[in-house]
Every structure is written in C-alpha cells, then in structure tokens.
N, C-alpha and C. Protein backbone atom coordinates (compact mmCIF):
# COMPACT_ATOMS: atom_id res chain seq x y z
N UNK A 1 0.83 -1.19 0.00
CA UNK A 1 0.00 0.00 0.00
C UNK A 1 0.87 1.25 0.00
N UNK A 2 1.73 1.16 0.85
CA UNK A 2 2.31 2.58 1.21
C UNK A 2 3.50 2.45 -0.17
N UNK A 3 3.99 1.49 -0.58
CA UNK A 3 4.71 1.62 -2.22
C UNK A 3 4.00 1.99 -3.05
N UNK A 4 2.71 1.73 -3.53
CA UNK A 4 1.89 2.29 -4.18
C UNK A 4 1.93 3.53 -4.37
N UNK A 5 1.57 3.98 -2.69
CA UNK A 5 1.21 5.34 -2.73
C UNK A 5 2.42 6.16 -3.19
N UNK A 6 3.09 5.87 -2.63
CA UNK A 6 4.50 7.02 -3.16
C UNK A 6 4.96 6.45 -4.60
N UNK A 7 4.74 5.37 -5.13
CA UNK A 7 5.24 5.77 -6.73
C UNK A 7 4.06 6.81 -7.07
N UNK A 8 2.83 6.39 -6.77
CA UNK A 8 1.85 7.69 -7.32
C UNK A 8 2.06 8.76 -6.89
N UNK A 9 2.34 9.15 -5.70
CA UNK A 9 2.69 10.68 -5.39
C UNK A 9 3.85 11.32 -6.16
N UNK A 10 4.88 10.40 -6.45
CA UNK A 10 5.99 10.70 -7.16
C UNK A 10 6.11 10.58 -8.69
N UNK A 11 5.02 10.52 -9.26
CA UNK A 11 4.31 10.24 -10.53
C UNK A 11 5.64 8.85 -11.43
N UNK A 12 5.92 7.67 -10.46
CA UNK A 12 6.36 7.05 -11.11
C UNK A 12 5.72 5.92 -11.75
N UNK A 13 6.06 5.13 -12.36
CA UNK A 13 5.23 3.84 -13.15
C UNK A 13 5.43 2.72 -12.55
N UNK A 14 4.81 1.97 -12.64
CA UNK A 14 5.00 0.48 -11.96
C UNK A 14 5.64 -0.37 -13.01
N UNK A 15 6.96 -0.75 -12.57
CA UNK A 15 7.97 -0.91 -13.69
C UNK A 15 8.38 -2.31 -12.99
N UNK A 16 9.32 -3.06 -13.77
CA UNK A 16 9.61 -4.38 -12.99
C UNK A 16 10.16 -3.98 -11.83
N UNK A 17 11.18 -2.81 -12.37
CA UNK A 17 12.44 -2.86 -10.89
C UNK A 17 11.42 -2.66 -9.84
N UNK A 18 10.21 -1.49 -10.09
CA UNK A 18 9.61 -1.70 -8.46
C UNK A 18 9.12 -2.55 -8.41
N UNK A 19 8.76 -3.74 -9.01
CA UNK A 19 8.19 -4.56 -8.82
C UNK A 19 9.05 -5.82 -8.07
N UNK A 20 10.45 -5.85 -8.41
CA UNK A 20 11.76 -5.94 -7.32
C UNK A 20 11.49 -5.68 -5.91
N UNK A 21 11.22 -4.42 -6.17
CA UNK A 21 10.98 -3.52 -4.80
C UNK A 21 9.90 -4.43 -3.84
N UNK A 22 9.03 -4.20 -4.46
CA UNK A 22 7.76 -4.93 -3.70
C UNK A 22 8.28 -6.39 -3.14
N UNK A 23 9.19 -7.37 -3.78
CA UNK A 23 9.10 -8.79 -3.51
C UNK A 23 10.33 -8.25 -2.22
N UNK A 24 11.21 -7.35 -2.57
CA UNK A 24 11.88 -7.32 -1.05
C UNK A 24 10.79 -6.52 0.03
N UNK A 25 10.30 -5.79 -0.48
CA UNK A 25 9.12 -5.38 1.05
C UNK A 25 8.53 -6.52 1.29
N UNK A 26 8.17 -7.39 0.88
CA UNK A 26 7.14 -8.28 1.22
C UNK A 26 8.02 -8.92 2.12
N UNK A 27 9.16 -9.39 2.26
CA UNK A 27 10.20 -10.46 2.16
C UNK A 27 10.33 -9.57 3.69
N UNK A 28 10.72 -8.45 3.84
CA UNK A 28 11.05 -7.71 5.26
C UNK A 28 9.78 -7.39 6.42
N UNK A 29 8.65 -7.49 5.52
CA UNK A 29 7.29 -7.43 6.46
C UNK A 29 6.90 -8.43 6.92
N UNK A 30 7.08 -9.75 5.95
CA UNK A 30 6.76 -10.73 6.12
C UNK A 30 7.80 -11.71 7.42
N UNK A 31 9.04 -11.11 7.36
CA UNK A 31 9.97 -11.85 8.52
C UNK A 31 9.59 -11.16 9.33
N UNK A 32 9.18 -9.57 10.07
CA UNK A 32 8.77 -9.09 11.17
C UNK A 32 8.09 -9.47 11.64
N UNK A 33 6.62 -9.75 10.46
CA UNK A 33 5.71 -10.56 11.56
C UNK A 33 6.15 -11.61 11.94
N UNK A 34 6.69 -12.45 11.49
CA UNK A 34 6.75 -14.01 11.82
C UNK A 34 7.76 -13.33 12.85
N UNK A 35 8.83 -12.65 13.59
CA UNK A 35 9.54 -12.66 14.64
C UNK A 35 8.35 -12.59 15.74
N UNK A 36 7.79 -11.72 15.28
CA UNK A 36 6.44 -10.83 16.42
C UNK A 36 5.71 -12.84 16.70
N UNK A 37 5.10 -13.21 16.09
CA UNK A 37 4.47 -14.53 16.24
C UNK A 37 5.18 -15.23 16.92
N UNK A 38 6.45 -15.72 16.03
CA UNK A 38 7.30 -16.73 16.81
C UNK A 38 7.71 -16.24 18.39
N UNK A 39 7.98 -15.24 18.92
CA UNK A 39 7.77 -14.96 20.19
C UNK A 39 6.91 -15.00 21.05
N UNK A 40 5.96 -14.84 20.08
CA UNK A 40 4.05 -14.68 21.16
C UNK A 40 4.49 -15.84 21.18
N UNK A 41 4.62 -17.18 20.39
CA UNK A 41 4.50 -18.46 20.59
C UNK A 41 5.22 -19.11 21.57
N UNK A 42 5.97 -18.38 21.93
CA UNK A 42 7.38 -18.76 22.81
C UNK A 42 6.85 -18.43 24.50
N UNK A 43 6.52 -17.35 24.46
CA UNK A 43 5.60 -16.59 25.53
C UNK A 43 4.45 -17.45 25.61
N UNK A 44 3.93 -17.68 24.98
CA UNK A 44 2.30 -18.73 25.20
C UNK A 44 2.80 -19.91 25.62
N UNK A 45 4.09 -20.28 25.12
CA UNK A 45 4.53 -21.73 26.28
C UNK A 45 4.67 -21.59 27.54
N UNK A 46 5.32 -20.93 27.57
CA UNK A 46 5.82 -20.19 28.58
C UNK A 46 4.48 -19.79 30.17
N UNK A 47 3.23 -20.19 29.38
CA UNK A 47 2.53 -20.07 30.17
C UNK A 47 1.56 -19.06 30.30
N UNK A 48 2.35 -18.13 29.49
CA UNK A 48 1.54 -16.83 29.61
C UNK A 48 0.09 -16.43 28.46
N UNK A 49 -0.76 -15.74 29.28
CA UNK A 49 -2.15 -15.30 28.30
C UNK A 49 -1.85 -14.95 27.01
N UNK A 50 -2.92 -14.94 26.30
CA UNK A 50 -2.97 -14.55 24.08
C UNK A 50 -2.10 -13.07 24.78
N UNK A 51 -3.04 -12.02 25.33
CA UNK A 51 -2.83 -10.77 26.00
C UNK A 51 -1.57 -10.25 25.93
N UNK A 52 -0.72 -11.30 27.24
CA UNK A 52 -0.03 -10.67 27.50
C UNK A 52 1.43 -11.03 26.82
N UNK A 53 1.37 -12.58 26.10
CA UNK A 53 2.21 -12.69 25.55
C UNK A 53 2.25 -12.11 24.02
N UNK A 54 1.05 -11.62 23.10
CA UNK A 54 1.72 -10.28 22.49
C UNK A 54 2.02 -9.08 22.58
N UNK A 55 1.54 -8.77 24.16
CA UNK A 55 2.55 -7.54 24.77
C UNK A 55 3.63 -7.34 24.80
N UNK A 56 4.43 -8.82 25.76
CA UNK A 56 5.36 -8.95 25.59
C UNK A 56 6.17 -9.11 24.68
N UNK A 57 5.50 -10.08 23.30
CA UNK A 57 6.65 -10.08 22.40
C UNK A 57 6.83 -8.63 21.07
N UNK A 58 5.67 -7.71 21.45
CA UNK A 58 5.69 -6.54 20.62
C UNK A 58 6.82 -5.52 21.57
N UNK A 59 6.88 -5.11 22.61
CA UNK A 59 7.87 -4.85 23.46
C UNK A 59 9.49 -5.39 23.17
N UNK A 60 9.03 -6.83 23.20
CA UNK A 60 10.89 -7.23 23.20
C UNK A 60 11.15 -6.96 21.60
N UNK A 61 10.36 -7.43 20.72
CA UNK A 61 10.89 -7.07 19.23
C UNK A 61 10.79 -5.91 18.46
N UNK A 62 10.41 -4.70 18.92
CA UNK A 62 10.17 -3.78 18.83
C UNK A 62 11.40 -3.13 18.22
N UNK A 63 12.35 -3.66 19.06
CA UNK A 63 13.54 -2.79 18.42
C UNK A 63 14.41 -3.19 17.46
N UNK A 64 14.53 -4.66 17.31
CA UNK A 64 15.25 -5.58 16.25
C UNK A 64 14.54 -5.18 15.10
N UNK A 65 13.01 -5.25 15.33
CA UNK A 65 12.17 -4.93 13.60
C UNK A 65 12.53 -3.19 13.08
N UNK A 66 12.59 -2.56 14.09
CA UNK A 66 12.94 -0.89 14.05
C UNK A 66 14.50 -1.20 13.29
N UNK A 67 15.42 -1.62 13.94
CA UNK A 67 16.76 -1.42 13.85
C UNK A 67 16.61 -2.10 11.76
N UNK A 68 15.96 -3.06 11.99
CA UNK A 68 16.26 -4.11 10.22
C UNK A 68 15.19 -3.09 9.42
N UNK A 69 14.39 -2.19 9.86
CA UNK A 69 13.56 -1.51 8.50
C UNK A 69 13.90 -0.34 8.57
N UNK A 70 14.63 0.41 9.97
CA UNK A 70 15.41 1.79 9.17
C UNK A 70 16.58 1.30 9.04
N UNK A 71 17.73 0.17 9.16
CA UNK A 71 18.53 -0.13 7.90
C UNK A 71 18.34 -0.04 6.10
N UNK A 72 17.52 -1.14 6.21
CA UNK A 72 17.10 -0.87 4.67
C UNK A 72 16.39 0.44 4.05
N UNK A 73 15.60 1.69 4.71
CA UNK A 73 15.26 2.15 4.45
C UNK A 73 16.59 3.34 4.05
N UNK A 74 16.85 3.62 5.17
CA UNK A 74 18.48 4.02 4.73
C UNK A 74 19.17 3.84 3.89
N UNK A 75 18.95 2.58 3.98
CA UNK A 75 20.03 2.51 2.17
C UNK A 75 19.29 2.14 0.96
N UNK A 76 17.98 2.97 1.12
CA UNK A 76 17.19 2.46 -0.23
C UNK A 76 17.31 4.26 -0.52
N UNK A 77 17.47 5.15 0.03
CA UNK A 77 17.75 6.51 -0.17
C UNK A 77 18.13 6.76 -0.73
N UNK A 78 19.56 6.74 -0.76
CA UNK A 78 20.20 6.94 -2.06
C UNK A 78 19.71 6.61 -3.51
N UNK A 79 19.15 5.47 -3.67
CA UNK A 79 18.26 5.42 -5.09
C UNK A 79 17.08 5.92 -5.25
N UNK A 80 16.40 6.33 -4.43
CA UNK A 80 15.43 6.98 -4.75
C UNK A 80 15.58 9.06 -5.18
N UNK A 81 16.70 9.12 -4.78
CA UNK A 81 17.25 10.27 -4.80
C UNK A 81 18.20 10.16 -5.82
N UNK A 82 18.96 9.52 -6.42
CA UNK A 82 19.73 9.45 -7.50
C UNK A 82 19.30 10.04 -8.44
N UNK A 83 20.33 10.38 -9.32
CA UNK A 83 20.32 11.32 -10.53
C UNK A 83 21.68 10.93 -11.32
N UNK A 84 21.73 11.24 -12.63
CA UNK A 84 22.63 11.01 -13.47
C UNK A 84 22.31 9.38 -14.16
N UNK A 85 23.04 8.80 -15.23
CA UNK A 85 22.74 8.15 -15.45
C UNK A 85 22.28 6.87 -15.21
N UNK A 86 21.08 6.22 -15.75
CA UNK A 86 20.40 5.44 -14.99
C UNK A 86 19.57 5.58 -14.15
N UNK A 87 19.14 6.76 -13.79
CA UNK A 87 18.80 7.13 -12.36
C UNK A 87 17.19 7.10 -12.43
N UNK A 88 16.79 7.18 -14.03
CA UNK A 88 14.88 6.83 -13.92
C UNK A 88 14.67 5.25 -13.95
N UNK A 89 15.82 4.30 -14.20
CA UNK A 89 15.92 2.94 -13.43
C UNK A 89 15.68 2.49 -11.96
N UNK A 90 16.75 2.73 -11.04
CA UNK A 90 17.05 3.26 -9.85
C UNK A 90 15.95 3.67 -9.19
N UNK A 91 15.35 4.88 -9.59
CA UNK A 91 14.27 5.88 -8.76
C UNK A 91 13.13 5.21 -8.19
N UNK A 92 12.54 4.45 -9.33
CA UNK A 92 11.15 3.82 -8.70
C UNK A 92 11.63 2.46 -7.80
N UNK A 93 12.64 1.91 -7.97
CA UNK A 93 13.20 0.65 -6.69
C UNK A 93 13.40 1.44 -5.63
N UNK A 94 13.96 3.01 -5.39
CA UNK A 94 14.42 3.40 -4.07
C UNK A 94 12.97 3.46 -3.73
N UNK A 95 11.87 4.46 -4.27
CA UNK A 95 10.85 5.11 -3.82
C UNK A 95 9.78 3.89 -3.06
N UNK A 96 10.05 3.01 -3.86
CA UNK A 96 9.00 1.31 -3.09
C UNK A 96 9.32 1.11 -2.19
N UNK A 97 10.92 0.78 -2.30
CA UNK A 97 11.27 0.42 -0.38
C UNK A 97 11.03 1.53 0.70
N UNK A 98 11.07 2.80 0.11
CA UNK A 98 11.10 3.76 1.37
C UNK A 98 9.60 4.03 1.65
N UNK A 99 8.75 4.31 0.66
CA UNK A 99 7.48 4.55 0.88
C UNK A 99 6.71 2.98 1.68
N UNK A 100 7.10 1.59 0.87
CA UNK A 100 6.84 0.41 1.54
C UNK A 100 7.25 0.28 2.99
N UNK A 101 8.19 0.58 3.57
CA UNK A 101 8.88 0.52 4.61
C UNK A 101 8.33 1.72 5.79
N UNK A 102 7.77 2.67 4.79
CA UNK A 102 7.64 3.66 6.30
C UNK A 102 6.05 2.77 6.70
N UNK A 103 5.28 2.97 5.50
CA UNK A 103 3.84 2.61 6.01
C UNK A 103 4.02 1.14 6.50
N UNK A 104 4.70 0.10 5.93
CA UNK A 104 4.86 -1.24 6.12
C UNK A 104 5.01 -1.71 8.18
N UNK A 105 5.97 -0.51 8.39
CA UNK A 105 6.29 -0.73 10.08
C UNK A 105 5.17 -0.10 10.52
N UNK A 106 4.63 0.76 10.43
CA UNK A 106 3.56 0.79 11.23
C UNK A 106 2.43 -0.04 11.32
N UNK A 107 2.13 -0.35 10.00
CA UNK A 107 0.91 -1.37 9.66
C UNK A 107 1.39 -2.84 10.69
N UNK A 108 2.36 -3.55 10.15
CA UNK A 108 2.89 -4.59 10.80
C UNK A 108 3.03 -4.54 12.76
N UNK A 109 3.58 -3.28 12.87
CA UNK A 109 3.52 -3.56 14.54
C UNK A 109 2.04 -3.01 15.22
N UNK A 110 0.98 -3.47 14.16
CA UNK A 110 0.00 -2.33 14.50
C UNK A 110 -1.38 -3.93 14.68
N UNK A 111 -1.00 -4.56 13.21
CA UNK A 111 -1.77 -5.24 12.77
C UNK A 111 -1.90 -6.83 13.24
N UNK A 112 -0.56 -7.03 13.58
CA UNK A 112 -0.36 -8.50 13.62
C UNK A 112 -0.46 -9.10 15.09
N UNK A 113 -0.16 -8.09 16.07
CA UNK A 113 -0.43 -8.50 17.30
C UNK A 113 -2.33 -8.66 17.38
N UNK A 114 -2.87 -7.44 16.89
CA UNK A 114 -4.95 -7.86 16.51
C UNK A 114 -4.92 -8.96 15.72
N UNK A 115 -4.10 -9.20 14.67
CA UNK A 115 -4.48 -10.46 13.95
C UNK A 115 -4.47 -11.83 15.04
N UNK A 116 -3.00 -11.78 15.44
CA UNK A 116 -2.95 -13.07 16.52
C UNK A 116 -4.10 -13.01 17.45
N UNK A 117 -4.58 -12.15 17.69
CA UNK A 117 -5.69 -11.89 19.11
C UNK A 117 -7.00 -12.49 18.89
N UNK A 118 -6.87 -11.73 17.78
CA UNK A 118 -8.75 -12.24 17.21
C UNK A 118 -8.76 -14.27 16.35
N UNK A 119 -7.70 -14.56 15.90
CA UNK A 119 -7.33 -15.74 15.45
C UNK A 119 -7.11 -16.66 17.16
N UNK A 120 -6.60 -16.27 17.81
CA UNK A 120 -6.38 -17.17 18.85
C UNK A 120 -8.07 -17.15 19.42
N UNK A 121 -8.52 -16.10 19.76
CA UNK A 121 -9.95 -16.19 20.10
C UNK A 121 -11.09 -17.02 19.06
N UNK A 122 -10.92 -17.14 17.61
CA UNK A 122 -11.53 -17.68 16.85
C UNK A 122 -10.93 -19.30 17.10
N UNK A 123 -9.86 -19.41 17.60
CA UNK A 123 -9.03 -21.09 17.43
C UNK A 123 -10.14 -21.50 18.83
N UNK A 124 -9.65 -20.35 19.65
CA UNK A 124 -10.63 -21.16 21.07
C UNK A 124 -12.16 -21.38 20.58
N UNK A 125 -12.99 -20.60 20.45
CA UNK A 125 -14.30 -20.76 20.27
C UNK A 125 -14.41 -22.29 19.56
N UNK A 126 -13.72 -22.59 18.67
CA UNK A 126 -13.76 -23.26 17.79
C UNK A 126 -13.44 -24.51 18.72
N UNK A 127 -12.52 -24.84 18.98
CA UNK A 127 -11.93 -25.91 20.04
C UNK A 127 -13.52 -26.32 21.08
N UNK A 128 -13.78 -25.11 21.37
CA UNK A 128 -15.02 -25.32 22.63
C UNK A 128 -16.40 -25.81 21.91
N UNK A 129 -16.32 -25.78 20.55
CA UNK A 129 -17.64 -25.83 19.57
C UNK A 129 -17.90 -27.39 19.41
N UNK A 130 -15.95 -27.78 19.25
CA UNK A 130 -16.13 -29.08 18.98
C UNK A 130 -15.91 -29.58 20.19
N UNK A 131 -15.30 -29.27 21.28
CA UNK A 131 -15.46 -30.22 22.33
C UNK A 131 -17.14 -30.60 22.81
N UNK A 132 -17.67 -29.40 22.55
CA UNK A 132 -19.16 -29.53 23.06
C UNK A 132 -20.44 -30.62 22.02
N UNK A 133 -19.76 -30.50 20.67
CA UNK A 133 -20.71 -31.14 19.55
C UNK A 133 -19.88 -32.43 20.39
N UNK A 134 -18.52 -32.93 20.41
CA UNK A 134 -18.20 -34.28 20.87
C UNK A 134 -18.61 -34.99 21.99
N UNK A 135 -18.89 -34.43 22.55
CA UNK A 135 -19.71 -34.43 24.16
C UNK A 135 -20.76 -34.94 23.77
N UNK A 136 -21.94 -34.22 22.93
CA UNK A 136 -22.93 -33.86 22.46
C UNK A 136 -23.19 -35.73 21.55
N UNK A 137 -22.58 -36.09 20.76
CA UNK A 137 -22.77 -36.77 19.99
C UNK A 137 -22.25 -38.45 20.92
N UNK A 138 -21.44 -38.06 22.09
CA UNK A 138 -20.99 -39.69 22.86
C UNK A 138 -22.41 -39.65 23.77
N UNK A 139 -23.20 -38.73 24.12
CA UNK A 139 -24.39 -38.64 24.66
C UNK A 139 -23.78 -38.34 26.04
N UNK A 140 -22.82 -37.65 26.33
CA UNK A 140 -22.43 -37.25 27.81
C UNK A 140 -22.89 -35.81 28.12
C-alpha cells in the first residue's frame, strides 16, 4: 500500500524494478511478523495469556524490527534520490522500499499482534464448539 502510494505521489510507473521492490518489502514485512508470532509463541509456552504474551513479544521485538527496516530504508535513499545516469531505473526501486517501509512498520507492529488476538480467540471458540458437539454426539 504505502509503495503504491508514493510511486503515485511521485508520478512514477510500476515498472519491474519496483516490482523488485515490492518482492523485497514483502520479504522484510513478512519476517517481522513471523519474529512478532514466533515470540508470542514462545511466551504462550511459557505459560503466559494470548494478551499478554503479544505484549510482551511486541515490546521485546520492537527494536530488532525498528533497527532491520530503518537499515534498509536508509540505504534504499540513495536510489530513490539518484540522478545522473540510470537514475529513472534506480528511482522507482528506491521510492517502493522507502514509501513500503515507512507505512509497512507501522501497519505490521500495528496489525499483527490484533491479527494473533482475534485468530487465537476464533481457534478457542472453535476448540469449545467441537469439544461440546463431541460431548454432544458420545451422549455425555
């Protein structure tokens, strides 16, 4: 979404290279969440509530996902700012990662801890639906 938006604000075209662009945003959003998960999961052994173990693991990873998307965003700068030759190549790959990357971290540390919340609450209901139809059907 947020690549989108800034090739359009920046009146660029959707060209392969951003289209480059996009498979590495996907590739950097897509490992954040799974850190954010794989921790809740770690934390939920651990004993602890849906709650509080994506509290906790949005807290502890907070800064590893910060530190790996203003890396890359940083060094997607320079091409989006380039000039001289080659540089309408270049331009639309820098502008995807930086525009992907600003909206991408917020969406991701925003979205995925509600996703796990409402999915763990849908896994329980579900668990209790069938324990009760199984109940239900041994005649207990």
């Amino acid at each position: 979404l947020g690549a989108l938006l800034t090739l359009w604000i920046f009146n660029f075209e959707f060209t392969l290279i951003a289209l480059l662009g996009m498979f590495l945003l996907i590739g950097i959003v897509v490992k954040n969440a799974i850190l954010l998960i794989d921790f809740t999961l770690y934390e939920r052994r651990a004993g602890k509530s849906a709650y509080q173990a994506v509290l906790s693991a949005a807290a502890l990873r907070f800064r590893p996902i910060l530190m790996t998307n203003t890396a890359a965003l940083l060094g997607a700068i320079p091409l989006a700012c380039s000039w001289g030759e080659g540089a309408e190549l270049r331009q639309p790959l820098g502008v995807v990662i930086v525009g992907g990357l600003a909206l991408g971290q917020l969406l991701t540390l925003y979205t995925t801890p509600v996703l796990y919340l409402l999915f763990e609450k849908w896994a329980e209901s579900c668990s209790r639906f069938k324990r009760k139809f199984v109940l239900q059907s041994l005649g207990k």
